[in-house]
C-alpha atoms as a PDB file:
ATOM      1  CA  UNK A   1       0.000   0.000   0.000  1.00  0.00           C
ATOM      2  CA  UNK A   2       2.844   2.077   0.420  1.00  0.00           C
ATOM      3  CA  UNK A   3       4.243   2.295  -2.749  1.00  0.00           C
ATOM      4  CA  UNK A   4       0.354   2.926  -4.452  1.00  0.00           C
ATOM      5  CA  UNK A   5       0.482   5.833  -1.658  1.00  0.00           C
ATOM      6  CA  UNK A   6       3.592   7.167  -3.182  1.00  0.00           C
ATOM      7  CA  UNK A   7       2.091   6.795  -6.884  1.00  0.00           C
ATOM      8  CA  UNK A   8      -0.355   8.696  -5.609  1.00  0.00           C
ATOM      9  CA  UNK A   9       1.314  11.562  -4.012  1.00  0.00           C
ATOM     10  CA  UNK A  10       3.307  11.820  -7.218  1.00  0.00           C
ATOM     11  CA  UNK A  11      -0.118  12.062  -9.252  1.00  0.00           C
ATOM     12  CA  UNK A  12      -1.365  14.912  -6.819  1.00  0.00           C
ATOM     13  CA  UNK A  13       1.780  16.755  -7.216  1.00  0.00           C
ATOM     14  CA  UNK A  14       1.487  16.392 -11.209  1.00  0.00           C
ATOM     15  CA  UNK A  15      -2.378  17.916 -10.974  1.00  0.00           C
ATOM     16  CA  UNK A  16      -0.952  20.646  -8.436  1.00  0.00           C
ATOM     17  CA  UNK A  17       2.055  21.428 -10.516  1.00  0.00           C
ATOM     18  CA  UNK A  18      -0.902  21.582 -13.844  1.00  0.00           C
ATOM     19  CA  UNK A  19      -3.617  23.745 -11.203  1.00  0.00           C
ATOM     20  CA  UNK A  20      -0.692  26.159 -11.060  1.00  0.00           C
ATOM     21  CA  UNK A  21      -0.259  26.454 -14.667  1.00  0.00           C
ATOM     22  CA  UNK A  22      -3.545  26.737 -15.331  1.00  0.00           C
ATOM     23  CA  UNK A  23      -4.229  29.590 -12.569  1.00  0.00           C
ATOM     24  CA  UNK A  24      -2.033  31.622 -14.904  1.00  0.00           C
ATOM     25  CA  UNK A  25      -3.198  30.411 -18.008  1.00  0.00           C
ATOM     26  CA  UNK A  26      -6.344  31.784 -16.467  1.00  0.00           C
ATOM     27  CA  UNK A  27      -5.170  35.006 -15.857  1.00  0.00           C
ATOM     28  CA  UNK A  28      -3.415  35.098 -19.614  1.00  0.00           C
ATOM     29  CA  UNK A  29      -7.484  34.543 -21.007  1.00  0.00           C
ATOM     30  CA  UNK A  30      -8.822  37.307 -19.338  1.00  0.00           C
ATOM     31  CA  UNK A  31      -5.976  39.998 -20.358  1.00  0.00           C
ATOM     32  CA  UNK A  32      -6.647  38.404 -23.758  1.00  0.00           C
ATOM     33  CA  UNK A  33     -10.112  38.487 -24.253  1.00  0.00           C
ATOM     34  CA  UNK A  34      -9.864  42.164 -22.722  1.00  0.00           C
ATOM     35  CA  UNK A  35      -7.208  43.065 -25.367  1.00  0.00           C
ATOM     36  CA  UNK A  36      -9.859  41.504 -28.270  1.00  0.00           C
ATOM     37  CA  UNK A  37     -12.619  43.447 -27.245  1.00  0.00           C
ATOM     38  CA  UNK A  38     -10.501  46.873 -26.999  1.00  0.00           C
ATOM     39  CA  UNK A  39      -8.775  45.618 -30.462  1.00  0.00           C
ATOM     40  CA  UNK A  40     -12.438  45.452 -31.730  1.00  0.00           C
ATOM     41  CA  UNK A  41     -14.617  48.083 -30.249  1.00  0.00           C
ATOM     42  CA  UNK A  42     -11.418  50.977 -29.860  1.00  0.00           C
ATOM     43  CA  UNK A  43      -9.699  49.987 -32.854  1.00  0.00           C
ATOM     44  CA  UNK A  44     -12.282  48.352 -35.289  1.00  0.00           C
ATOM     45  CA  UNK A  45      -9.374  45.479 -35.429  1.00  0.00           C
ATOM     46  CA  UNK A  46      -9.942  41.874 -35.403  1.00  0.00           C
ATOM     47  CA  UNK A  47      -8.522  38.634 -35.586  1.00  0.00           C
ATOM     48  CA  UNK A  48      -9.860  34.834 -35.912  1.00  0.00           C
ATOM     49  CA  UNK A  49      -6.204  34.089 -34.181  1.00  0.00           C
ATOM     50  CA  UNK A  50      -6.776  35.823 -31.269  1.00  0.00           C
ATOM     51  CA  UNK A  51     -10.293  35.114 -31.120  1.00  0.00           C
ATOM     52  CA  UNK A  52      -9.152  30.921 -31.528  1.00  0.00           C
ATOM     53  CA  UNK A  53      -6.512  31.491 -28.528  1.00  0.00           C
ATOM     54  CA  UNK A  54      -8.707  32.873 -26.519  1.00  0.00           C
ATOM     55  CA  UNK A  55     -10.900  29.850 -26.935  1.00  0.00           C
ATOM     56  CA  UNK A  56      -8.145  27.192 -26.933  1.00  0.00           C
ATOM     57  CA  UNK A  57      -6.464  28.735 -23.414  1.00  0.00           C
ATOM     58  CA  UNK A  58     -10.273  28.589 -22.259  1.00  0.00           C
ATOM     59  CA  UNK A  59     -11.086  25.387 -23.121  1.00  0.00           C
ATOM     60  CA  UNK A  60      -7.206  24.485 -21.702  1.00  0.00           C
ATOM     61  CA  UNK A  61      -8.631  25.790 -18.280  1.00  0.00           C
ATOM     62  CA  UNK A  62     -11.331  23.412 -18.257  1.00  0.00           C
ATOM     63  CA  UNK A  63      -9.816  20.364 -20.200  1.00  0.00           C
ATOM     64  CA  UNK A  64      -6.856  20.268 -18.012  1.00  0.00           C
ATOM     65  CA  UNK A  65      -8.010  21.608 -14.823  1.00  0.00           C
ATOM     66  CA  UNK A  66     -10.435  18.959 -14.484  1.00  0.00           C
ATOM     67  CA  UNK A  67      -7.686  16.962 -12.335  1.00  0.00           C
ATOM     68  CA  UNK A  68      -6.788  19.643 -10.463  1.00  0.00           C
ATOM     69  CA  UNK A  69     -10.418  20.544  -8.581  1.00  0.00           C
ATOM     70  CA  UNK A  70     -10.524  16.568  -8.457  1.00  0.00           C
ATOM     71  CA  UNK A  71      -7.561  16.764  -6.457  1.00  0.00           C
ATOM     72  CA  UNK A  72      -8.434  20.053  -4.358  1.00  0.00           C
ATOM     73  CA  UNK A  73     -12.322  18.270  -3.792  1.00  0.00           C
ATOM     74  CA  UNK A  74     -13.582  21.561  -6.286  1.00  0.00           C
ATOM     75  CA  UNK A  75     -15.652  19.349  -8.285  1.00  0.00           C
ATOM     76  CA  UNK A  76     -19.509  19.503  -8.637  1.00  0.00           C
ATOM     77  CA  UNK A  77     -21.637  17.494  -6.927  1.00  0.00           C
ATOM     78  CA  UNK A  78     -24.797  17.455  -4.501  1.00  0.00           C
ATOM     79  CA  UNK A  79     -23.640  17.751  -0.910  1.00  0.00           C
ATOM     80  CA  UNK A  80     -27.070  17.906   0.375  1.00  0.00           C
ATOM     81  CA  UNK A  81     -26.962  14.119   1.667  1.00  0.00           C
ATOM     82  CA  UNK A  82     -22.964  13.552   1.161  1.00  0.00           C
ATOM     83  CA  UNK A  83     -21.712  16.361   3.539  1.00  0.00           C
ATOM     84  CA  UNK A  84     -24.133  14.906   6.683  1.00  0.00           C
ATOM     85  CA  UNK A  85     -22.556  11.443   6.591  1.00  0.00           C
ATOM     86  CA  UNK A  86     -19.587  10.020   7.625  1.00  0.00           C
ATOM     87  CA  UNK A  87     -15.975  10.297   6.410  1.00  0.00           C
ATOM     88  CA  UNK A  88     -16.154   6.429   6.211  1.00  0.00           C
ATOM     89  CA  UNK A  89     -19.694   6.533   4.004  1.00  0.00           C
ATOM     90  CA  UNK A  90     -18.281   8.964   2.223  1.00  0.00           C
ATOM     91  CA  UNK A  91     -14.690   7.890   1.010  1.00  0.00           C
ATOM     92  CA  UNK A  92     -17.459   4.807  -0.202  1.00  0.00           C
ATOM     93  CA  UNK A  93     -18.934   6.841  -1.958  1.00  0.00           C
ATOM     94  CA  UNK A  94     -16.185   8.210  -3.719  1.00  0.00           C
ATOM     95  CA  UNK A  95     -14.565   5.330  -3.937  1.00  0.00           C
ATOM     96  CA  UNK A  96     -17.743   3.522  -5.869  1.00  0.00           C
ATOM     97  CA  UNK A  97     -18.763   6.558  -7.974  1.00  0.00           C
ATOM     98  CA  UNK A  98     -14.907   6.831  -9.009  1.00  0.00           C
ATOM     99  CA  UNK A  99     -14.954   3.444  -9.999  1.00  0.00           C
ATOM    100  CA  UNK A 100     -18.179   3.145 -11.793  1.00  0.00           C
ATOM    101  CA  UNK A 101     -18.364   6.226 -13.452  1.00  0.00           C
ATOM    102  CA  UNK A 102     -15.305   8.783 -13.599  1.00  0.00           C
ATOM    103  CA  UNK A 103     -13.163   6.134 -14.666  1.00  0.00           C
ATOM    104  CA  UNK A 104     -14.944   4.643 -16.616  1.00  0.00           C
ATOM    105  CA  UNK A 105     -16.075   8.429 -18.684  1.00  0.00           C
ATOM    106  CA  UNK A 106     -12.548   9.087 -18.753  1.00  0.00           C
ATOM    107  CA  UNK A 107     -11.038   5.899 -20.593  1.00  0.00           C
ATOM    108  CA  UNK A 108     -14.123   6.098 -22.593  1.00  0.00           C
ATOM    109  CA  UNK A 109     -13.913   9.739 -23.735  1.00  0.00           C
ATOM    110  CA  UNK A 110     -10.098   8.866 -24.176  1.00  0.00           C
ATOM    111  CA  UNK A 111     -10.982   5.354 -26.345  1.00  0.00           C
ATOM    112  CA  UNK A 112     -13.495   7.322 -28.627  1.00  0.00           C
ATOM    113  CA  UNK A 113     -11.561  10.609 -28.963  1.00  0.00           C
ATOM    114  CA  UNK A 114      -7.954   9.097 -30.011  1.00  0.00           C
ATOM    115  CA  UNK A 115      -8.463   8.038 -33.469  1.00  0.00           C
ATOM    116  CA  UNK A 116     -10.205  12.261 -34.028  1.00  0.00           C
ATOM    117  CA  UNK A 117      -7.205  13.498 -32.187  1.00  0.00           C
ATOM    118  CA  UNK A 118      -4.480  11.517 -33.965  1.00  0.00           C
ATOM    119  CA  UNK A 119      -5.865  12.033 -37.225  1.00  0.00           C
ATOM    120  CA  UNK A 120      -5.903  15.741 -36.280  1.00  0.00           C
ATOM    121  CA  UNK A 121      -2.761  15.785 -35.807  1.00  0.00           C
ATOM    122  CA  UNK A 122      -1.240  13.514 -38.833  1.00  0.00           C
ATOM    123  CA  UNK A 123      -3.137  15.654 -41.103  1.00  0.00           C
ATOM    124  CA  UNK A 124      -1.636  18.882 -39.442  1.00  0.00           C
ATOM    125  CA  UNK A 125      -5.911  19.959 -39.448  1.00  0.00           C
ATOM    126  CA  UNK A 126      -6.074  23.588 -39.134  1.00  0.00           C
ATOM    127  CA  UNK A 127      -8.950  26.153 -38.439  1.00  0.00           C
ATOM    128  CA  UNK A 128     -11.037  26.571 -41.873  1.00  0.00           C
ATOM    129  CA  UNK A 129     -11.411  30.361 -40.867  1.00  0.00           C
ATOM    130  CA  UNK A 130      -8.724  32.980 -42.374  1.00  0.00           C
ATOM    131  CA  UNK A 131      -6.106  33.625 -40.028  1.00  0.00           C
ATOM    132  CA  UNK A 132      -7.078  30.469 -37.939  1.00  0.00           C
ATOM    133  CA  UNK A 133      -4.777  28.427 -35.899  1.00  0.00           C
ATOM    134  CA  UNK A 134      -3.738  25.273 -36.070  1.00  0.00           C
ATOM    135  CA  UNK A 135      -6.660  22.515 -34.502  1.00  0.00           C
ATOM    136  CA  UNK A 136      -4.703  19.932 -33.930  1.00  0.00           C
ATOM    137  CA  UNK A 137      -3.067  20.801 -30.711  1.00  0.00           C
ATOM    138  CA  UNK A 138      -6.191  21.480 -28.959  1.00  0.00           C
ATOM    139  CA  UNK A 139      -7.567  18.234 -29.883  1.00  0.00           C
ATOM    140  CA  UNK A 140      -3.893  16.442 -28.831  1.00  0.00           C
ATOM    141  CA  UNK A 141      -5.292  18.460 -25.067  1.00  0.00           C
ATOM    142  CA  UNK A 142      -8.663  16.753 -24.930  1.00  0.00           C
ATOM    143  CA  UNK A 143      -6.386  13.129 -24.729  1.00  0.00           C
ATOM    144  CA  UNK A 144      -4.208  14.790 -21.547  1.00  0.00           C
ATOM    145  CA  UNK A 145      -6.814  16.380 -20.073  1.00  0.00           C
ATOM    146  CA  UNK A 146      -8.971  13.166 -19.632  1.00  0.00           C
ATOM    147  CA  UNK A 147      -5.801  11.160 -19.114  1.00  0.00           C
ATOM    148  CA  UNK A 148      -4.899  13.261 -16.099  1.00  0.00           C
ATOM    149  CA  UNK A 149      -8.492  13.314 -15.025  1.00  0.00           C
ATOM    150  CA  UNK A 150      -8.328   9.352 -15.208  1.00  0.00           C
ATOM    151  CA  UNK A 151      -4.526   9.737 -13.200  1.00  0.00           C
ATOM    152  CA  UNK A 152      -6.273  11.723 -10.730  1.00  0.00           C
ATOM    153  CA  UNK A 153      -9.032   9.380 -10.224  1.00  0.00           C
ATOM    154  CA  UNK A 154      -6.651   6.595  -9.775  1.00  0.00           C
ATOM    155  CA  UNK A 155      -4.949   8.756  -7.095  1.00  0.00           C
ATOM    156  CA  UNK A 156      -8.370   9.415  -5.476  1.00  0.00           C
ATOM    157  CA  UNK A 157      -9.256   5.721  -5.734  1.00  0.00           C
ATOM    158  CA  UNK A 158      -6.092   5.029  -4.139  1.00  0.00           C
ATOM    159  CA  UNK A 159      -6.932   7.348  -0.899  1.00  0.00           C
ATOM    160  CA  UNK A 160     -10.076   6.120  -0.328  1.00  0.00           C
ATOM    161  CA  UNK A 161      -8.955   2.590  -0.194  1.00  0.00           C
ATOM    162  CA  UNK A 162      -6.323   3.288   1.850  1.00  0.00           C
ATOM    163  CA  UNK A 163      -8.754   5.225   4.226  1.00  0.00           C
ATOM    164  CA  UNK A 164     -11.153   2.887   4.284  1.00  0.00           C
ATOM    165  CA  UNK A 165      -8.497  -0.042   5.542  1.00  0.00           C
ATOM    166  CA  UNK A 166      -7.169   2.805   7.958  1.00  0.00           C
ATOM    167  CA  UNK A 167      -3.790   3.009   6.647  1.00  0.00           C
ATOM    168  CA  UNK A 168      -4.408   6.850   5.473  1.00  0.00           C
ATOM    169  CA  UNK A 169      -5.946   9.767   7.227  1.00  0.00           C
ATOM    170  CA  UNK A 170      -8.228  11.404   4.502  1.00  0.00           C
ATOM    171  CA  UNK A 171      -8.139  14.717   7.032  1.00  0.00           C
ATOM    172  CA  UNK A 172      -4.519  15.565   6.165  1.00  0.00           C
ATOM    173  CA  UNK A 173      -5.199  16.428   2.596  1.00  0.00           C
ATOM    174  CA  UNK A 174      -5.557  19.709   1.019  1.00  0.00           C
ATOM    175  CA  UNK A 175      -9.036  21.033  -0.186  1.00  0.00           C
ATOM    176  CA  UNK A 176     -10.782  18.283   2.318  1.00  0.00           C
END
């Protein structure tokens, strides 16, 4: 158990190294998207590059920060009945919903999305609109994003198990 513990403190310090990149990348998107709309609306000046970056470093955020609020315990979900039971029922439930559905979504988003993304990027695809960028790269993101997602889930999985046979304390960790 020891050594999955240490595979998954080196998975939680990938997503925390990729939360911190993306926490800039975040601010980068909003001095962007301000600089488009002065570009446009002071200087009657527009480009599809910009406009495609802008979209690419916000889809970035959300494609590879998905591991990150995994990690931190940032993620969505309905606390109404979760937050009133135990730590025990709930590193369960975690432990069964990671198994039977994040998992699961993320090798299957993965399994369905490679053959789009690898074509994308043999064929070099590019953005049909003048002045587009490149497509390819963002589509080579959707693959890391959900394969970090699916790391992190493994690194969750790993917790809770180790919880749950009372080798781990799931109160020491960050965002709990």
């Amino acid at each position: 158990m020891r050594l999955l513990l240490g595979l998954a403190n080196a998975i939680d310090a990938l997503s925390e190294g990729v939360g911190r990149v993306i926490a800039w990348l975040t601010l980068l998107v909003a001095l962007l998207s301000a600089g488009n709309a002065l570009m446009r609306y002071g200087f009657s000046y527009s480009s599809n590059a910009y406009l495609e970056a802008q979209w690419y470093m916000f889809s970035l955020i959300f494609l590879l920060g998905g591991a990150y609020a995994l990690k931190k315990n940032a993620h969505v979900r309905i606390d109404l009945v979760y937050g009133r039971l135990s730590k025990r029922a709930q590193a369960w439930i975690d432990l069964l919903g990671t198994l039977l559905f994040l998992i699961p979504m993320a090798l299957g988003v993965l399994y369905l999305a490679w053959p789009w993304a690898v074509n994308s990027f043999l064929t070099r695809e590019l953005s049909p609109d003048a002045g587009g960028l490149p497509r390819w790269p963002i589509k080579l993101a959707l693959l890391v994003g959900f394969a970090l997602l699916a790391l992190q889930g493994f690194s969750e999985l790993i917790k809770r198990i180790a919880f749950l046979t009372g080798v781990y304390p799931l109160e020491q960790e960050g965002g709990e």
